[in-house]
Protein backbone atom coordinates (compact mmCIF):
# COMPACT_ATOMS: atom_id res chain seq x y z
CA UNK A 1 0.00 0.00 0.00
CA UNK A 2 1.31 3.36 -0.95
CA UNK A 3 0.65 6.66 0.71
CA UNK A 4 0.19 9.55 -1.17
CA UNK A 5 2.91 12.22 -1.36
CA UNK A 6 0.19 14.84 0.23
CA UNK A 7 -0.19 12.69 2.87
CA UNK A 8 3.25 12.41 4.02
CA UNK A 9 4.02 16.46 3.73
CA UNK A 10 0.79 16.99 5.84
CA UNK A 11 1.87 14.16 8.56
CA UNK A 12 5.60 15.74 8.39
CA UNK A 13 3.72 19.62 8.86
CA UNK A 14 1.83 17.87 11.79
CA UNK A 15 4.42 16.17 13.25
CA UNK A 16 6.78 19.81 12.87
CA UNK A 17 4.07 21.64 14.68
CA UNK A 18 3.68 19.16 17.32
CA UNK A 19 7.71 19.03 18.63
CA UNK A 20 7.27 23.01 18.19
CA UNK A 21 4.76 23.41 20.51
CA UNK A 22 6.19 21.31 23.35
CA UNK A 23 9.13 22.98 23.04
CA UNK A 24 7.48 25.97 23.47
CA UNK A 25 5.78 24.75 26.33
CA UNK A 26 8.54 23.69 27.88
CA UNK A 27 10.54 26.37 28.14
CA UNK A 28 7.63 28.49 29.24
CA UNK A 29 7.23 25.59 31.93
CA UNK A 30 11.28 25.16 32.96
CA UNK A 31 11.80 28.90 32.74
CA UNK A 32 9.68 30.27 35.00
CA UNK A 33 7.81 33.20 34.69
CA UNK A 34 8.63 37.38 35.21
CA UNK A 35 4.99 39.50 35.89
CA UNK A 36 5.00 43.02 36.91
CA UNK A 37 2.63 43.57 39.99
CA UNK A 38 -0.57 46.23 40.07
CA UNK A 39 0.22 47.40 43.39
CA UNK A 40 2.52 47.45 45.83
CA UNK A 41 2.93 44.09 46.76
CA UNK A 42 2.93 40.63 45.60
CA UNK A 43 2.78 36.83 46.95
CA UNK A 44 4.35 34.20 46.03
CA UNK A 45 4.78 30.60 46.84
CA UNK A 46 3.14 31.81 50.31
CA UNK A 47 5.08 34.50 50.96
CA UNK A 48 3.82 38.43 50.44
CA UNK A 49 6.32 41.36 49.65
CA UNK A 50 4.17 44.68 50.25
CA UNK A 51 6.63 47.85 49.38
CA UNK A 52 5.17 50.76 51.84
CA UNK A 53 7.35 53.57 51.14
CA UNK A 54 11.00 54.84 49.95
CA UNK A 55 13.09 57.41 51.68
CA UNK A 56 16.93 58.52 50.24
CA UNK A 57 19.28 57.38 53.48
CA UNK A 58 21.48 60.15 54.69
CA UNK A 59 24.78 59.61 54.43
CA UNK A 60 26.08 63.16 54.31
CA UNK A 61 28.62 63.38 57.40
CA UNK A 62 27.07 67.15 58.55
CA UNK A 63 29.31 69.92 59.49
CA UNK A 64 27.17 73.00 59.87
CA UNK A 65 23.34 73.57 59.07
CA UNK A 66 24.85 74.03 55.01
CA UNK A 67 24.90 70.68 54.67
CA UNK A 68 27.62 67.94 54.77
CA UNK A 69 29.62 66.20 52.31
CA UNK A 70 29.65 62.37 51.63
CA UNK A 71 31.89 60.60 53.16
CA UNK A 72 34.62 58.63 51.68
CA UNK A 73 34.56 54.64 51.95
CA UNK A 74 37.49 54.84 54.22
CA UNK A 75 35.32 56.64 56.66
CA UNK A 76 32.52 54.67 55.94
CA UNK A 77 33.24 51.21 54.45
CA UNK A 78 30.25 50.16 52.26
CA UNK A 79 28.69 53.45 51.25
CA UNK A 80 27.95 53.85 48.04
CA UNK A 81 30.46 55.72 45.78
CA UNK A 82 30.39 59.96 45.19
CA UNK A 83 28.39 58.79 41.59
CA UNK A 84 25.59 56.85 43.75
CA UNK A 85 23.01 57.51 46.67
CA UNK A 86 21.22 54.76 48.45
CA UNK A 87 17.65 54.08 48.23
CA UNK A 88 15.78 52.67 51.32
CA UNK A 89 12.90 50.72 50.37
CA UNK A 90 10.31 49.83 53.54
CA UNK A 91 8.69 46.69 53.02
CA UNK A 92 6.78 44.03 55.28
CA UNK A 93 7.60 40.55 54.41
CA UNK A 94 4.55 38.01 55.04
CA UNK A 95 4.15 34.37 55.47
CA UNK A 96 0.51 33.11 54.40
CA UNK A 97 0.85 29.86 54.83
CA UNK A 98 1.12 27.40 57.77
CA UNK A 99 4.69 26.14 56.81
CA UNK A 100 7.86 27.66 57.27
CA UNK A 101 9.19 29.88 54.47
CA UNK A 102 13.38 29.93 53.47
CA UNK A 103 14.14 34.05 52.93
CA UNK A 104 16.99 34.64 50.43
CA UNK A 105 17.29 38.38 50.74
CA UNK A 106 20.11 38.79 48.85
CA UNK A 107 19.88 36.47 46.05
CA UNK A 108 15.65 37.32 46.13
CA UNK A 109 16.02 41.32 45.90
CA UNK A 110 17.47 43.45 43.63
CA UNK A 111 16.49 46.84 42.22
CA UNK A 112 15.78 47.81 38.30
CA UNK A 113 14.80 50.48 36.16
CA UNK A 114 12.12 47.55 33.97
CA UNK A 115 12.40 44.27 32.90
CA UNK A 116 15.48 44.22 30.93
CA UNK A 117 17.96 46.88 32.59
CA UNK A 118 21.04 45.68 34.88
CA UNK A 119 19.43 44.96 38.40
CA UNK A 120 20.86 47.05 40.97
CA UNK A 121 21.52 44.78 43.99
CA UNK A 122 21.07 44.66 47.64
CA UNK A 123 23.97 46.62 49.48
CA UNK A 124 22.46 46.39 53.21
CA UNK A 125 19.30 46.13 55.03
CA UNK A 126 17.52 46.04 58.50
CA UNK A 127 16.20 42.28 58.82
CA UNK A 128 19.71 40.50 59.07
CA UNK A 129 20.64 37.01 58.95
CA UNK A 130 16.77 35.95 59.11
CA UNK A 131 16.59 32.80 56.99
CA UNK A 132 12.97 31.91 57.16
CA UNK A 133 10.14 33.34 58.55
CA UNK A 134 7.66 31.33 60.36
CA UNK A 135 3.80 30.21 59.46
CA UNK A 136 1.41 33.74 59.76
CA UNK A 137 3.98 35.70 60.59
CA UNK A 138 5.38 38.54 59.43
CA UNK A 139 9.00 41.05 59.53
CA UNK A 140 9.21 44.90 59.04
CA UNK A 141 12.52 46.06 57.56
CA UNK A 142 14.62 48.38 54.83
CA UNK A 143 16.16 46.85 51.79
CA UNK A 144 19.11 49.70 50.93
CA UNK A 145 20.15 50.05 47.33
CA UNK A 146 22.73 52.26 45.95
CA UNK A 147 21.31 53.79 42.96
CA UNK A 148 23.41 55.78 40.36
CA UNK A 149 22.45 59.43 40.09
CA UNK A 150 21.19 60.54 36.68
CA UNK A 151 22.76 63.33 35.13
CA UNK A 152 19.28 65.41 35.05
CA UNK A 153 18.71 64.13 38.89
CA UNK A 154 15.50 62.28 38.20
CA UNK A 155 15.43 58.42 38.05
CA UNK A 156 13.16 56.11 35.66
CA UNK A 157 10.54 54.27 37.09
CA UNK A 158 12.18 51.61 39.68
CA UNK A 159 10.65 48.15 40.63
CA UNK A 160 11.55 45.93 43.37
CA UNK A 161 12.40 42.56 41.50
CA UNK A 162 11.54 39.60 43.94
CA UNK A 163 12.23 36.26 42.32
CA UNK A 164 11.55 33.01 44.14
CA UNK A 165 12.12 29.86 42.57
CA UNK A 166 11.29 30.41 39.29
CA UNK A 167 9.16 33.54 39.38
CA UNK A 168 10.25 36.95 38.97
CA UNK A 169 7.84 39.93 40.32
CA UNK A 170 8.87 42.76 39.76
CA UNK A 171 6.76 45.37 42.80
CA UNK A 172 6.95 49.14 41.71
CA UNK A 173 8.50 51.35 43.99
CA UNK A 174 7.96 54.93 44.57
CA UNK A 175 10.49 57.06 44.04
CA UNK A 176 10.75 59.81 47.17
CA UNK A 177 11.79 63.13 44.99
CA UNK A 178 15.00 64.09 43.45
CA UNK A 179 17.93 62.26 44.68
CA UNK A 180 20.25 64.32 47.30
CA UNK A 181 23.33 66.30 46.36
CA UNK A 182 26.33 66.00 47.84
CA UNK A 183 28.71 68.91 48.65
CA UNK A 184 32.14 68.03 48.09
């Protein structure tokens, strides 16, 4: 029995189409997924990220009512450079569930200007070495990032991107007003 040249070109199309698709699905299924929230917070995997406000930390070392100057990293190991302020993001971290939750903050926070730019990450914070949080409970703190300072002083629109596992959200953050001089 023969089959007809049609035949075997539509069962090839078919067959072309089919591997296509999975592969598509696949890597939509092994590489997780980045959404950008509504609001100011998301959840995921039981835990919630709500961002509640921003402030610019002050790391001007004040000698008069004129103002300060920033200090250098030899007085201050870990401050950002003269080219960069740091950003203080308030959030409340959240577990929903009745399980304990792992927290990552460093390698689950960093700061960026949208989905593709270079994420700005974590330089300090106020939670500490915290590595889970426990079932309905939740911890108040400031994620710090040091955030370059445009040359017209405003910055794009930032989001907090949160990935756990294999989901990125990325939270949007207000920004608090122009970013603070520094008098050198």
């Amino acid at each position: 029995m023969r089959v007809a040249p049609r035949t075997t070109a539509l069962a090839a199309a078919l067959s072309a189409l089919t591997v296509a698709s999975l592969a598509v699905l696949g890597w939509g299924w092994w590489s997780g997924s980045t959404v950008t929230a509504a609001g100011p917070g998301a959840t995921v995997d039981g835990v919630a990220v709500d961002v509640r406000q921003t402030n610019w930390a002050p790391l001007d070392h004040v000698m008069d009512d004129a103002g300060g100057f920033l200090m250098p990293s030899q007085m201050m190991p870990g401050a950002p450079t003269g080219g960069q302020v740091r950003l203080g993001v308030t959030v409340t971290l959240r577990n929903t569930t009745s399980g304990t939750r792992e927290l990552r903050l460093v390698e689950d926070f960093a700061l960026v200007a949208g989905p593709d730019s270079e994420p700005v990450p974590l330089a300090a914070d106020t939670i500490g070495g915290i590595g889970r949080i426990g079932p309905g409970t939740a911890l108040n703190g400031i994620l710090y990032f040091d955030v370059p300072v445009p040359a017209d002083g405003e910055l794009p629109p930032l989001y907090l991107r949160w990935t756990r596992g294999d989901d990125t959200v990325l939270i949007p953050v207000p920004v608090p007003g122009e970013a603070p001089t520094h008098v050198h």
